[in-house]
Each structure stands twice: as C-alpha cells, then as structure tokens.
Protein backbone atom coordinates (compact mmCIF):
# COMPACT_ATOMS: atom_id res chain seq x y z
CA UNK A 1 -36.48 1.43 -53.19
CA UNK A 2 -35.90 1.30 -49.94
CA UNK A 3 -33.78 4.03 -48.39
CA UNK A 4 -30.56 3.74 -45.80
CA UNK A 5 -31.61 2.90 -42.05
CA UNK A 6 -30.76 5.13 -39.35
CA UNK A 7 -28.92 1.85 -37.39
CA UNK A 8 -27.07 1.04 -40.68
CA UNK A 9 -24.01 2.97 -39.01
CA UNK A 10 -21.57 0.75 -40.60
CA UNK A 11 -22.03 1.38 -44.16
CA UNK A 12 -20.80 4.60 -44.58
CA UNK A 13 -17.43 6.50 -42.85
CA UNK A 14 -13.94 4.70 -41.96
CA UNK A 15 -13.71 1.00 -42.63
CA UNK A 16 -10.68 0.74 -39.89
CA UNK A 17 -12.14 3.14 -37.57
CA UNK A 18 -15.89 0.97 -37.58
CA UNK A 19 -13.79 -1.90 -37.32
CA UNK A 20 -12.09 -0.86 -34.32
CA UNK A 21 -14.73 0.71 -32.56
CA UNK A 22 -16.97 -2.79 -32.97
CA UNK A 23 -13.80 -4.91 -32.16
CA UNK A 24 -12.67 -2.95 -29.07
CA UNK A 25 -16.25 -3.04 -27.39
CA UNK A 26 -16.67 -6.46 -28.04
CA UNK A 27 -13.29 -7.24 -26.69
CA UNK A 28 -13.66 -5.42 -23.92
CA UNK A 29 -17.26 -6.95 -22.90
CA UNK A 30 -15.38 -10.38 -23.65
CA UNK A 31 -12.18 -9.81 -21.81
CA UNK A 32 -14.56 -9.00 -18.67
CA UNK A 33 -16.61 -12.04 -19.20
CA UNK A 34 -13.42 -14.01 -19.54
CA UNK A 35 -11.60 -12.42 -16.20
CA UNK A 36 -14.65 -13.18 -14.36
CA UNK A 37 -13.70 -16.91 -15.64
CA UNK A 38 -9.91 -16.58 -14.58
CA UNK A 39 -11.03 -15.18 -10.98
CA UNK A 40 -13.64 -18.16 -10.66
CA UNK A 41 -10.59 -20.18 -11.81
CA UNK A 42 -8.19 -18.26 -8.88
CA UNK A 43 -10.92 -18.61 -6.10
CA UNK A 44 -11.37 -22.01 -6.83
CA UNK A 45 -8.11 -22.77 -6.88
CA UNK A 46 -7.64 -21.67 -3.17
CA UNK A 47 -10.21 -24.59 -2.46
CA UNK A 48 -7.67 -26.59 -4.12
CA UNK A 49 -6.75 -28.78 -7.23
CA UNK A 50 -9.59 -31.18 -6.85
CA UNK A 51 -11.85 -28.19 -7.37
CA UNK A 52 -9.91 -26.78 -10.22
CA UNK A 53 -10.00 -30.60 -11.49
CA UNK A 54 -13.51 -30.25 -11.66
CA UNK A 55 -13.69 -26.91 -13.22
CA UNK A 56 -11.52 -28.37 -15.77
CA UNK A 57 -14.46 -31.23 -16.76
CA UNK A 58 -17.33 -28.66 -16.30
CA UNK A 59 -15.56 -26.30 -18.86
CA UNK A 60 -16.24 -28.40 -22.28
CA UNK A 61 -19.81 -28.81 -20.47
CA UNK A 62 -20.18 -24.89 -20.58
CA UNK A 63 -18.81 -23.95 -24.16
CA UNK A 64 -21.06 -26.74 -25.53
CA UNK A 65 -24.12 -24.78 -24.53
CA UNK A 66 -22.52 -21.46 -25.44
CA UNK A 67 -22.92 -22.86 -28.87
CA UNK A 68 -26.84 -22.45 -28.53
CA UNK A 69 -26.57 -19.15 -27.61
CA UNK A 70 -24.25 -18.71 -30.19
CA UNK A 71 -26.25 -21.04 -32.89
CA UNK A 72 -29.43 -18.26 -32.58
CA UNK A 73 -27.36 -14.92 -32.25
CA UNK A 74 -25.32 -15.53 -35.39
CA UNK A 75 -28.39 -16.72 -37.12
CA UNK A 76 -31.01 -13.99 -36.10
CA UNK A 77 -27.77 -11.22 -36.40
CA UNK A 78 -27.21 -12.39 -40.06
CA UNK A 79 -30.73 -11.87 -41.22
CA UNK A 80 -30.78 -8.45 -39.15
CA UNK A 81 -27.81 -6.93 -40.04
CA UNK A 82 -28.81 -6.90 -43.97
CA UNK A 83 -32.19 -5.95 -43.09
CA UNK A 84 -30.94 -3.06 -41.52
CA UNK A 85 -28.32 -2.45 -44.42
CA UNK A 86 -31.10 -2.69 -46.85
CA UNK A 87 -33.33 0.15 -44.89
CA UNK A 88 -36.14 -2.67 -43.53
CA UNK A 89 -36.12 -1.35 -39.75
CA UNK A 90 -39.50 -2.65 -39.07
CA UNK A 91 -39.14 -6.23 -40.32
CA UNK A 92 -35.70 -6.20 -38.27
CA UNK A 93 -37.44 -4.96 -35.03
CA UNK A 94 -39.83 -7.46 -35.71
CA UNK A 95 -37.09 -10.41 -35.71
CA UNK A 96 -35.26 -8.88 -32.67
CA UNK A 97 -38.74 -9.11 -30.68
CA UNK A 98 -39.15 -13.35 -31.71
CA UNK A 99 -35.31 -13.67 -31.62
CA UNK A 100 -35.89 -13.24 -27.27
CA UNK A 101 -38.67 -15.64 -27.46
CA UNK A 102 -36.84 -18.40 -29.04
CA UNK A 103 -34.10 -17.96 -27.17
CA UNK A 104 -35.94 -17.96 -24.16
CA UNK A 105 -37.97 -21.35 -24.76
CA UNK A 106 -34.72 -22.97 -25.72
CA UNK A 107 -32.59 -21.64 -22.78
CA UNK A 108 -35.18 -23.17 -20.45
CA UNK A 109 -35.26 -26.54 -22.26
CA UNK A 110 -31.46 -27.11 -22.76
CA UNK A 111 -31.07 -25.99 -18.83
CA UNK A 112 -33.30 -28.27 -17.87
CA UNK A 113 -32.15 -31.19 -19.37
CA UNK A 114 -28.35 -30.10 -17.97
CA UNK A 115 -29.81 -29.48 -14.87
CA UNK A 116 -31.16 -33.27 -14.69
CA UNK A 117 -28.20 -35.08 -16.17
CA UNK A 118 -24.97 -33.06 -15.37
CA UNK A 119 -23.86 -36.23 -12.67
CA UNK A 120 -23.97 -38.36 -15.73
CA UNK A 121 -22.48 -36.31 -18.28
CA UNK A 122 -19.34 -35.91 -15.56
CA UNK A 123 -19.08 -39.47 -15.61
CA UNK A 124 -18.80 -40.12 -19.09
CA UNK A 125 -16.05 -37.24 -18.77
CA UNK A 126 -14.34 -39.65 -16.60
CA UNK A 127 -13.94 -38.00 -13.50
CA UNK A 128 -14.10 -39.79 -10.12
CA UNK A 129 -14.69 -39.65 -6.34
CA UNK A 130 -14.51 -36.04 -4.80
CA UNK A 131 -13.82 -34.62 -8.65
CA UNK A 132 -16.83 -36.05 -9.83
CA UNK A 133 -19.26 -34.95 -7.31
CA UNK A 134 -17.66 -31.16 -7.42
CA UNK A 135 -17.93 -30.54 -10.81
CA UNK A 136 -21.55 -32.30 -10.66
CA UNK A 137 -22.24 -29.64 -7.90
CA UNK A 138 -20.93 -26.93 -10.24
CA UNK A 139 -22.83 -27.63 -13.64
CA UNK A 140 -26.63 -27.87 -11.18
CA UNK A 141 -26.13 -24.62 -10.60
CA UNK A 142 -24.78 -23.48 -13.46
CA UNK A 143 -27.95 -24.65 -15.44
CA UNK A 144 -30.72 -22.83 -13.66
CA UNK A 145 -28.77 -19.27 -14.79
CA UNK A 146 -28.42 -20.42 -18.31
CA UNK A 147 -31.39 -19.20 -19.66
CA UNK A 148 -30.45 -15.62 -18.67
CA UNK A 149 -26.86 -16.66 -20.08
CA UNK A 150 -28.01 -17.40 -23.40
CA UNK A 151 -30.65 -14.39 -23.01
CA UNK A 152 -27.93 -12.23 -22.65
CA UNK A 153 -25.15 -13.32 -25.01
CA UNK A 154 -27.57 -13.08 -27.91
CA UNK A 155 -28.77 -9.91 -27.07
CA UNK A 156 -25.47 -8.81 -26.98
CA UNK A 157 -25.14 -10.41 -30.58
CA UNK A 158 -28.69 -8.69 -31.70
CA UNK A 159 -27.29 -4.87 -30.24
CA UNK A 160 -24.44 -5.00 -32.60
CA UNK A 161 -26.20 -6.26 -35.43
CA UNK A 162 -28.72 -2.96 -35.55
CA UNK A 163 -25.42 -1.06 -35.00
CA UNK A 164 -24.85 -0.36 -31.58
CA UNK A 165 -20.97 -0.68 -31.29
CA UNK A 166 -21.05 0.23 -27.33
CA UNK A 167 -23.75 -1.62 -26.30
CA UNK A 168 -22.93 -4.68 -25.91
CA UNK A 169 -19.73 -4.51 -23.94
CA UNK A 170 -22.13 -2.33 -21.28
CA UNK A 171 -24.04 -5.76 -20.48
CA UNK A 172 -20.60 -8.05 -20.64
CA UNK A 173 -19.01 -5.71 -18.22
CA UNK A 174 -21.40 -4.90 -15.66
CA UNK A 175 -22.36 -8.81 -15.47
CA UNK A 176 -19.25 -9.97 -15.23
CA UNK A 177 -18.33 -7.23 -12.20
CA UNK A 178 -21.30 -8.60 -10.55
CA UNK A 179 -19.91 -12.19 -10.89
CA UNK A 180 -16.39 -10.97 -9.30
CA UNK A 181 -17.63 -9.43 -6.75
CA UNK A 182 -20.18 -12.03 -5.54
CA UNK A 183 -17.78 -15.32 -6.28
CA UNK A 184 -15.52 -15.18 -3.18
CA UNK A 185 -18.44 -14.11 -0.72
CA UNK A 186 -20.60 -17.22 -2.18
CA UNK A 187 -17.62 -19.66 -2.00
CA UNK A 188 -15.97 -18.87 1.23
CA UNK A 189 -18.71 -17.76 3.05
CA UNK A 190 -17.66 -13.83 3.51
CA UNK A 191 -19.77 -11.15 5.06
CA UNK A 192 -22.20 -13.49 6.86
CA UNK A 193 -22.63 -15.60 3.37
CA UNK A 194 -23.45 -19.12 3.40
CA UNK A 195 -20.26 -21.04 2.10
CA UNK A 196 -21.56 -22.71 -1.05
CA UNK A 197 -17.85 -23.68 -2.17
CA UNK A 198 -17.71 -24.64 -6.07
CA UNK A 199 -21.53 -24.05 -5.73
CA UNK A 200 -21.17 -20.79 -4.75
CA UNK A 201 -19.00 -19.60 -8.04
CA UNK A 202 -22.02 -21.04 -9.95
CA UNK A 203 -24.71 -19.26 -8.01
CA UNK A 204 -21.93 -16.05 -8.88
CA UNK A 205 -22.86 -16.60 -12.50
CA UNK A 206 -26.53 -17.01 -12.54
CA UNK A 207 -26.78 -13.94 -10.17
CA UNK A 208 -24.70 -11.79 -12.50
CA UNK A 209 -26.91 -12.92 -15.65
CA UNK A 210 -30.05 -11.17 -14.19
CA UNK A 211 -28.04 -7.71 -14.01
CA UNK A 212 -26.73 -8.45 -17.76
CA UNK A 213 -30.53 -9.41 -19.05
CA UNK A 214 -31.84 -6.19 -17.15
CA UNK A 215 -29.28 -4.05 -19.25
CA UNK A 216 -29.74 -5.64 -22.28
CA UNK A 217 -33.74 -5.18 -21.97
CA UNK A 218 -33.23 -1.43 -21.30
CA UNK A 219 -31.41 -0.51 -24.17
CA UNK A 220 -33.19 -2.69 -26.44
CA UNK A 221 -36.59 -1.28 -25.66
CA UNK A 222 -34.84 2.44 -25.75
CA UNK A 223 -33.28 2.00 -29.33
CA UNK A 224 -37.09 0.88 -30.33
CA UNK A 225 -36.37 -2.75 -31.61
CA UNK A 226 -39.15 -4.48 -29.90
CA UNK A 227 -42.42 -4.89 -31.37
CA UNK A 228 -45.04 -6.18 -28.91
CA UNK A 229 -46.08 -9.17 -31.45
CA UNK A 230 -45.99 -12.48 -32.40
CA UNK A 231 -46.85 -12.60 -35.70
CA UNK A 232 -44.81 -13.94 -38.44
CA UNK A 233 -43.18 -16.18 -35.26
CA UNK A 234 -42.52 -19.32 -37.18
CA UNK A 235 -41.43 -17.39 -40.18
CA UNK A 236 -38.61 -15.43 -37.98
CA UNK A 237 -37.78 -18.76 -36.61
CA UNK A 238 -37.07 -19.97 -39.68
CA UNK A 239 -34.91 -17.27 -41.17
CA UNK A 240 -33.22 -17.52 -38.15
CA UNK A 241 -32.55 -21.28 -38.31
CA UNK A 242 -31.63 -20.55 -41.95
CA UNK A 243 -28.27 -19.63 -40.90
CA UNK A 244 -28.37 -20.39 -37.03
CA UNK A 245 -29.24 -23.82 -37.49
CA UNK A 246 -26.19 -25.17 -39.02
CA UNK A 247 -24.00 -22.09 -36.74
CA UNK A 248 -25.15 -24.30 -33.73
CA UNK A 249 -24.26 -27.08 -35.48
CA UNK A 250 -20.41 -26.03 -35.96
CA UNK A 251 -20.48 -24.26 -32.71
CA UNK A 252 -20.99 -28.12 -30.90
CA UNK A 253 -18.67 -29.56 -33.10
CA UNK A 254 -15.39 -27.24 -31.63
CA UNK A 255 -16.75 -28.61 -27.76
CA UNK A 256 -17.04 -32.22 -28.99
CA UNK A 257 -13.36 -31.86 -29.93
CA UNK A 258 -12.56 -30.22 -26.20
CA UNK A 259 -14.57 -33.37 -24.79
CA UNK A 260 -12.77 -35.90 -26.53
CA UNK A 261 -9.24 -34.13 -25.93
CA UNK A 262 -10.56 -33.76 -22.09
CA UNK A 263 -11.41 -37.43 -21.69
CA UNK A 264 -7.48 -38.30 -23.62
CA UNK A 265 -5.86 -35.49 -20.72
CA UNK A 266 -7.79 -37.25 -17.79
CA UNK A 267 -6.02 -40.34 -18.58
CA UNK A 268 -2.66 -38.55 -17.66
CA UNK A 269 -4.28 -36.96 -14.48
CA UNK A 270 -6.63 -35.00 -12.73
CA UNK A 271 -3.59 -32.70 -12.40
CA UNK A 272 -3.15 -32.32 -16.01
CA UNK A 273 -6.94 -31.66 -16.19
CA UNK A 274 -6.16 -28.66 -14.53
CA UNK A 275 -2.88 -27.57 -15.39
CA UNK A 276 -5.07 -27.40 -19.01
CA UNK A 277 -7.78 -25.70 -17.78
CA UNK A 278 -5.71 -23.15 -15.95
CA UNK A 279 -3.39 -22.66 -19.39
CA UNK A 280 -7.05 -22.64 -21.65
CA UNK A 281 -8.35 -19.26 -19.21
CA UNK A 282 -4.84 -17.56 -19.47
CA UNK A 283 -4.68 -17.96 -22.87
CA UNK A 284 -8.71 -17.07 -23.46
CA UNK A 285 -7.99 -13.50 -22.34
CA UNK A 286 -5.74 -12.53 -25.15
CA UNK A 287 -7.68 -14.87 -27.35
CA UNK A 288 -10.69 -12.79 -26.59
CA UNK A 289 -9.09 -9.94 -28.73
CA UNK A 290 -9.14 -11.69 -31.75
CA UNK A 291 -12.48 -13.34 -31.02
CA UNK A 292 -13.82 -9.26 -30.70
CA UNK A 293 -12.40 -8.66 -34.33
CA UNK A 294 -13.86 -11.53 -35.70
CA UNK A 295 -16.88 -10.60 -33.96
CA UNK A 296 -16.82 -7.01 -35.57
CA UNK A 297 -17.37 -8.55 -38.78
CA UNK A 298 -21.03 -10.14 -38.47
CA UNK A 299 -22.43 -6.79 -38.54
CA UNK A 300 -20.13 -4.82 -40.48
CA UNK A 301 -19.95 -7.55 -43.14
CA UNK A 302 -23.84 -7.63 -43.07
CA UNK A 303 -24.93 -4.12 -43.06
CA UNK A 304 -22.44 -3.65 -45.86
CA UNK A 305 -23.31 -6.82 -47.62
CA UNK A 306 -27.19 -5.76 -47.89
CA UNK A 307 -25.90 -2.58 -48.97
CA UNK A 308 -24.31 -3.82 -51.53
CA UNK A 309 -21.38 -1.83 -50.60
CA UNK A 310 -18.54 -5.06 -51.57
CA UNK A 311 -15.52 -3.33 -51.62
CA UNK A 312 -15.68 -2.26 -48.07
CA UNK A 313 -16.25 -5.69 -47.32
CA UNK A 314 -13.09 -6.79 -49.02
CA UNK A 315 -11.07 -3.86 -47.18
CA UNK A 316 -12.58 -5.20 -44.01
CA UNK A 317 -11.98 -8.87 -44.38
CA UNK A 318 -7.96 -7.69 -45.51
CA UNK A 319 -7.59 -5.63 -42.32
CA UNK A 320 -8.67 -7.90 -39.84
CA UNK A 321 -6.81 -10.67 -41.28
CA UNK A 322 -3.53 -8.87 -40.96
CA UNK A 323 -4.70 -8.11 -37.39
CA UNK A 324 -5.01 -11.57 -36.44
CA UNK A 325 -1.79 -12.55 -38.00
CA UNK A 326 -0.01 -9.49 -35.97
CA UNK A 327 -2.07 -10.36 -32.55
CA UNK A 328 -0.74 -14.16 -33.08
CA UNK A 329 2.56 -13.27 -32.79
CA UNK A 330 1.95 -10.51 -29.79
CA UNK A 331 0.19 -13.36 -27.97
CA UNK A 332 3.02 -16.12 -28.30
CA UNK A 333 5.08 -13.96 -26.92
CA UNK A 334 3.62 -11.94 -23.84
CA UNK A 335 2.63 -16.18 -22.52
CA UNK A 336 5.64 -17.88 -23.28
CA UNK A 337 7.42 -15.19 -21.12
CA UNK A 338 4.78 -14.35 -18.55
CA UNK A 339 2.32 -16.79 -18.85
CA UNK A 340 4.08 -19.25 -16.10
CA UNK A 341 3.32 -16.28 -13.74
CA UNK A 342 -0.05 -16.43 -13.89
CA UNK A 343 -0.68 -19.47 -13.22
CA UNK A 344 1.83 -19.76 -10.29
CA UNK A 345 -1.01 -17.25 -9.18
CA UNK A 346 -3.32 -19.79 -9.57
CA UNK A 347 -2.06 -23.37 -8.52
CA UNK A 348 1.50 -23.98 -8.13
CA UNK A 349 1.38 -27.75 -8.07
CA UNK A 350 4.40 -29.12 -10.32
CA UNK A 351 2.22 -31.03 -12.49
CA UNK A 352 -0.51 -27.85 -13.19
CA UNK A 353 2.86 -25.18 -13.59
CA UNK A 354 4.68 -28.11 -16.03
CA UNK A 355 1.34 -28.89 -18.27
CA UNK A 356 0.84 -24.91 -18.49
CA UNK A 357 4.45 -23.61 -19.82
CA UNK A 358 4.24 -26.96 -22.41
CA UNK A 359 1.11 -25.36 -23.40
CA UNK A 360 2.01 -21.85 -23.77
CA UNK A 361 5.30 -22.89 -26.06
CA UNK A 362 3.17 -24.80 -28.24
CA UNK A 363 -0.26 -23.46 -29.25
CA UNK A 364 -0.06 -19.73 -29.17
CA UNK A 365 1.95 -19.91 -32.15
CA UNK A 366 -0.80 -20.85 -33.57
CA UNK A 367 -3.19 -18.89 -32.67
CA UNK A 368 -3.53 -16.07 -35.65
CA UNK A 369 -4.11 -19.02 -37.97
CA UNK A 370 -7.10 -19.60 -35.52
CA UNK A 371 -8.66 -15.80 -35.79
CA UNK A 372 -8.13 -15.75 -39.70
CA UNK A 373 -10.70 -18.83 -39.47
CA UNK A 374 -12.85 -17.44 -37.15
CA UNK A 375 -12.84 -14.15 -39.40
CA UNK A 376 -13.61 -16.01 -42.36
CA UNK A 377 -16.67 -18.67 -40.45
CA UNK A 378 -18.20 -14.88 -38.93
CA UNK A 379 -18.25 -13.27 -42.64
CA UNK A 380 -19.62 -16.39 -44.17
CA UNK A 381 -22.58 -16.62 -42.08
CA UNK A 382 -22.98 -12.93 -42.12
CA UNK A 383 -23.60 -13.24 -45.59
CA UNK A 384 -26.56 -16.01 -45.27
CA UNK A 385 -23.79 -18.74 -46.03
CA UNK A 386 -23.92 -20.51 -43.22
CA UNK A 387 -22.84 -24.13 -44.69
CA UNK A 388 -19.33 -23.31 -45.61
CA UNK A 389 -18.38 -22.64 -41.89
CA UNK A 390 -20.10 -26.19 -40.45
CA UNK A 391 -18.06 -27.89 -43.06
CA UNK A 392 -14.51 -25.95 -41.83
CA UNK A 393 -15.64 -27.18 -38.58
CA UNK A 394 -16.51 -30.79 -39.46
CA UNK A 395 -12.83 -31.24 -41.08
CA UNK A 396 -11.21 -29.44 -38.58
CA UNK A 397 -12.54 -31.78 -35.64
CA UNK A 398 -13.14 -35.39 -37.25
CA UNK A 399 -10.63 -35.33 -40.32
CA UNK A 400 -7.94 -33.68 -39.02
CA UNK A 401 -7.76 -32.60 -34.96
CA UNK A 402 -9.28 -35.66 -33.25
CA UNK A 403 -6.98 -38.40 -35.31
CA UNK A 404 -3.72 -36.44 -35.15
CA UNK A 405 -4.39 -35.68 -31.35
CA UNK A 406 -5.08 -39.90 -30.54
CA UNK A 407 -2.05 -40.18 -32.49
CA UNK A 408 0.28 -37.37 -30.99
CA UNK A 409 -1.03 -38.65 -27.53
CA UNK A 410 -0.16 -42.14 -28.62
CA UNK A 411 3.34 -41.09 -29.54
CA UNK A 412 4.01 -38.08 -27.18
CA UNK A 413 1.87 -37.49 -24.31
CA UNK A 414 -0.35 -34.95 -23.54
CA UNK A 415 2.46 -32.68 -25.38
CA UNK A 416 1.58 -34.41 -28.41
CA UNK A 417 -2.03 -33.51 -28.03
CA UNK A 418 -1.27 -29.93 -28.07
CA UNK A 419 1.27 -30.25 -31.18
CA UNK A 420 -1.77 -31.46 -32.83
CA UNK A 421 -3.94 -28.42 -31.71
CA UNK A 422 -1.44 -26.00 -33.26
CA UNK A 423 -0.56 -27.57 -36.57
CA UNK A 424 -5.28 -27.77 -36.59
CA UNK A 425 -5.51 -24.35 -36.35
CA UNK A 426 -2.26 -23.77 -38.89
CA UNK A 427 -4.36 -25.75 -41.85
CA UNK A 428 -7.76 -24.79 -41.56
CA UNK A 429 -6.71 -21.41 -40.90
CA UNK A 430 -5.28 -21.28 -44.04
CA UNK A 431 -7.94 -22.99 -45.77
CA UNK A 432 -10.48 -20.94 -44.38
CA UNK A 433 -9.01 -17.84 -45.83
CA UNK A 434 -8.78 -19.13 -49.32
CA UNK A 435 -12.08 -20.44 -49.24
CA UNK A 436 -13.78 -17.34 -47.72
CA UNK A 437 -11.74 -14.94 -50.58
CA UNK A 438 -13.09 -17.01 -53.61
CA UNK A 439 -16.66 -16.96 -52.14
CA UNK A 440 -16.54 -13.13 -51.50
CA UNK A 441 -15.48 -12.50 -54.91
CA UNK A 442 -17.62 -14.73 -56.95
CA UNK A 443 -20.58 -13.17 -54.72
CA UNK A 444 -20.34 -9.92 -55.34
CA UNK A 445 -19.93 -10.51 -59.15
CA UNK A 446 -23.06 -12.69 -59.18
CA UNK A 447 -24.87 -9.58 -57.03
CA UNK A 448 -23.40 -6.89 -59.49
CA UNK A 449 -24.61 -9.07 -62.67
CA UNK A 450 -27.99 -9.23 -61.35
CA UNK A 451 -28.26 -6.02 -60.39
CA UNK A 452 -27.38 -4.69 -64.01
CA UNK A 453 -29.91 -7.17 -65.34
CA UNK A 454 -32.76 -5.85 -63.03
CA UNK A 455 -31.94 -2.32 -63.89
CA UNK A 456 -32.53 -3.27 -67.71
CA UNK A 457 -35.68 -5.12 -67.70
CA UNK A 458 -36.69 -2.76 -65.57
CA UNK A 459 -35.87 0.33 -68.24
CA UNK A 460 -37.53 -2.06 -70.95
C-alpha cells in the first residue's frame, strides 16, 4: 500500500486552520485579479461611458472563456489532488506535466477563433456605433494574451491541488500589479506611451499574463511536478476530461445566462449596460471571498477524499457553509451602505449610479445562497463527480434564471431582472446543499463497505 505523500499537506492537522490558510491565499490572489478588473473599470471610465458600455458587452465575452481555463483546472486538480492523497506523486507529476500541454493547445485555439470573430460576437450582443467598435477593439487584444491567461489560472488551480496553499496567490498578485501599473500608461498614453485607449487596458492584461506564467513555471519546476514526457498523453487527457469535460460544460452555461441577461439590459440602455457592469466588479471583490473558500475545497476535499479520511470532509463542507452564510450577510451590508460610493468613483452618470444602488439592494442578499452552491459544485467534482454540478447549472440557467428574468423584465424592468437573480441563487443554493450532503454520505458508506470487503478476501 501506498504510503502518505509529502504534498498531501491537507490530510492531517486543523481542518479550520487548512481551510483558512487555502481560502485566504486564494482570496487574496483573486481579490488582486479582481481590483486589477475594477481599476481597468475606473480608467476606462475616465474615457467615458461609451467605453465602460463596451466593457460591459466584452465582460460575458471574458468569463465565457474563463470557463476553459476553468473546465481543465478543476478536471486535472480533481484527479491530482487524490493522487496525491493516495501517495501516487509520480503519476500526479506526470498529469501536471500534460495538464500545461493541453492547456496550451487549447488556449491557442479558443484565442484564435476570438481573435477572428470578436466584431461579430459584439454584434449579436447588440451593441452599436462607437460601443460596438470599442468593445470589438477590446476583446482583439484581449485574445492574443489568453493563452497565457488560461496558462496561468490553471496552474494556479494545479499548485493548490499538490498542496501549495501560498502559491498560487504569488502568481494572481504579482500579475495583476503588473496589469495596474501598466493600464493607465497604455490607455492614456503616459511616460512617452503610445495611447492605445480601451486597447491599451487589453494589451495591460496580456502583458501581465507573461509575468504570472513566468511565476507559475518557477515554482512548478522547483516543487518537482514536471516530468519531461509525453507518455500516457491521451490517457491524462482523458482523466482530465473525465471530470473537466462536463466542469467546462457548467462553467459556459453561468456566461450563457450573463449573455442573455446582457442582451435583455441593452434593450434599456447602453447606460444600464454599464451601470451593471460597474455594480457586477464592486460586488466581484467581496464575492471573491467566498469564491476563495469554495476554492479551498477542491484540494482539501480531494486529498482527504483519496485518503479516505471522510469525516474531515464532512467538518470541512459544515464550516465553509456557515462561512458563506455569515459572509452573505457581511456583504449585503458593507454595499448597500457604501457601495453607491464606489461607483460615484467610477461614473457618476444618473442612469449608471441609479442601476448600481437597485443592484446592490437586491442581489447581495443573496449571495451566501450563491457560495453554499459553489461549495457544494467544487466538492462534487473534487470527488470525480463531476455530473451533479453541470446538472445544478443546467436548472439554474434554462429552468429557472433565464424564464423568471424574461418574465421579471417583462413585468418590472431591469429591476425585475435582478429580483430574478436573487431568488436563482436562493433555490439552487439550497438545493445544492441538500444534494451535495446525501451524496457525501452515501459515498463514504459505499467506500467504507468496500473497504471492509477488500480487507476480508484479502485475509481469506
């Protein structure tokens, strides 16, 4: 049998303190990634409000692809984290090695293909005239740095699955300093710059992705996860699209649902376009919390998982479900009282400032039913479950968010669509929970039972 491996860090000590030192390293790498996004949203908005228009139609544009990136790190993490539980190093360090490959080939097919259509996709957004060519200027760019994007973001993924808690929020923080820095010298012109304009917070990104992928390569190669080998590729690709397969596939649902609800807003205004994509960064940042303790639980929920440690996966799943409650009601709060503030910072047209406070009293109450279902899609695909989460995010989208929103649009206004994103998030939350409990339980009785059995024939 094989013994413990020295990167299964997570299935021994603390439960809470593993938890907290995973979630505040992610949060922190994704809080930097996501204020680099709010100062690309406050530069741009000193172009103006067509610019932050356009922004606003790039954005569903640019979380579609993250779900790629996130499609192939969940799936390669999954299989990696129980490796590592289990004490197979070597066959782990093997799939970290053809993880970069794949993700690699498919960052440089996807960006091409962006790279070629993005005027097109823009106008089936329907934007128009100066809003349209903007954001089309925008997502060019944008493409040619997304294979170092989704290079990156899934090595970030692969770090904390062989149990480096730190890591990761190294190469989200340095990139995204990198991207502040650069964006207003790129878009105004400063320091003897060329003034790119929208362009130049795109050519921000893709410039800041090279410093994350140089990081990321460093500290893989030092922790001795790369094997300098291709063989067993297709095999590794397809334990990876085991799980990652249908990941990608729920991770494109949630931006089908943010192109739909984008294409309903743009019929009220460019204005309210941005007045929601101004509210969506705000609120991102203290969303990013509970997306870093949902996060934590791929890995921990893994290593334990192959370790057949259960109860510390139940202890886990309890704790950061009462987080995510707690955080819910911390974030409602802190924007329905400062939240206007912000964005005053940002654009203080009427229509942006009006769209923004309706949004902040409406769907951060929400918002902890959101990170219990996030908590329970991350633990089901960290245990090699991965169709249970693409069919939370099918009824979430098509069954229930998309109908209710034509109808609370039909009825209300654009304040109807976001009634219909908080009562969403309050049902599947709660379904997700009950749904991930059950499964938990029944698996670790059907791993105990065979267990037992094993050990028996194997005495006979």
């Amino acid at each position: 049998m094989k013994g413990r491996s020295e990167n299964a860090t997570f299935t021994t000590g603390n439960v809470a303190r593993h938890l907290i030192r995973l979630g505040s390293f992610i949060t922190i790498g994704s809080l930097s990634m996501n204020l680099a996004r709010l100062a690309e949203v406050l530069y741009l908005g000193w172009l103006g409000t067509e610019a932050l228009a356009a922004l606003g139609f790039a954005f569903p544009i640019t979380i579609t692809l993250f779900a790629f990136a996130g499609g192939i790190g969940t799936g390669a993490s999954s299989v990696i984290a129980r490796m590592v539980g289990g004490g197979s190093e070597q066959d782990a360090a093997r799939l970290v090695t053809h993880t970069q490959v794949l993700t690699l080939l498919v960052g440089c097919f996807i960006g091409g293909l962006g790279y070629w259509y993005a005027d097109a996709i823009i106008n089936l957004l329907g934007a128009t005239g100066d809003v349209r060519i903007l954001s089309a200027q925008y997502l060019a760019v944008y493409m040619i740095g997304f294979p170092l994007f989704m290079w990156s973001i899934v090595g970030s993924t692969l770090l904390r699955a062989t149990g480096k808690a730190a890591s990761p929020g190294i190469v989200m923080t340095t990139g995204s300093i990198v991207q502040m820095g650069l964006g207003p010298i790129l878009i105004f012109g400063w320091f003897g710059s060329p003034e790119f304009g929208i362009a130049g917070a795109a050519w921000a990104y893709v410039v800041s992705r090279v410093f994350s992928v140089s990081i990321y390569g460093i500290l893989l190669i030092r922790s001795r996860m790369i094997r300098w080998s291709m063989n067993g590729f297709m095999s590794s690709c397809w334990s990876i699209f085991h799980v990652g397969g249908p990941a990608t596939a729920s991770g494109l649902i949630q931006p089908v649902s943010m192109l739909i609800i984008t294409r309903l807003l743009a019929d009220h205004g460019h204005e309210v376009v941005a007045g929601y994509n101004v509210a969506m960064r705000v609120e991102t940042m203290v969303h990013m919390v509970l997306w870093g303790a949902s996060s934590s639980i791929g890995p921990f929920v893994g290593q334990n998982w192959g370790a057949a440690n259960y109860d510390r996966v139940k202890t886990a799943l309890s704790l950061s479900n009462r987080f995510c409650m707690a955080w819910g009601v911390v974030t409602f709060v802190a924007l329905a009282v400062g939240g206007e503030y912000f964005v005053r910072l940002i654009d203080d047209d009427p229509t942006v400032v009006e769209v923004a406070k309706t949004f902040f009293l409406i769907i951060p109450l929400s918002i902890g039913f959101m990170g219990v279902m996030q908590v329970a899609s991350t633990c089901f695909n960290a245990l090699g479950q991965p169709v249970p989460p693409l069919i939370l995010a099918l009824l979430r989208t098509f069954v229930i968010y998309i109908p209710v929103a034509y109808l609370a649009d039909y009825w209300f206004g654009y304040t109807g669509i976001f009634i219909a994103t908080a009562l969403t998030n309050l049902i599947m939350g709660s379904l997700a929970w009950r749904w991930n409990q059950n499964a938990v339980r029944i698996g670790s009785m059907t791993q105990v039972r065979f267990r037992d059995n094993k050990n028996v024939s194997l005495e006979r």
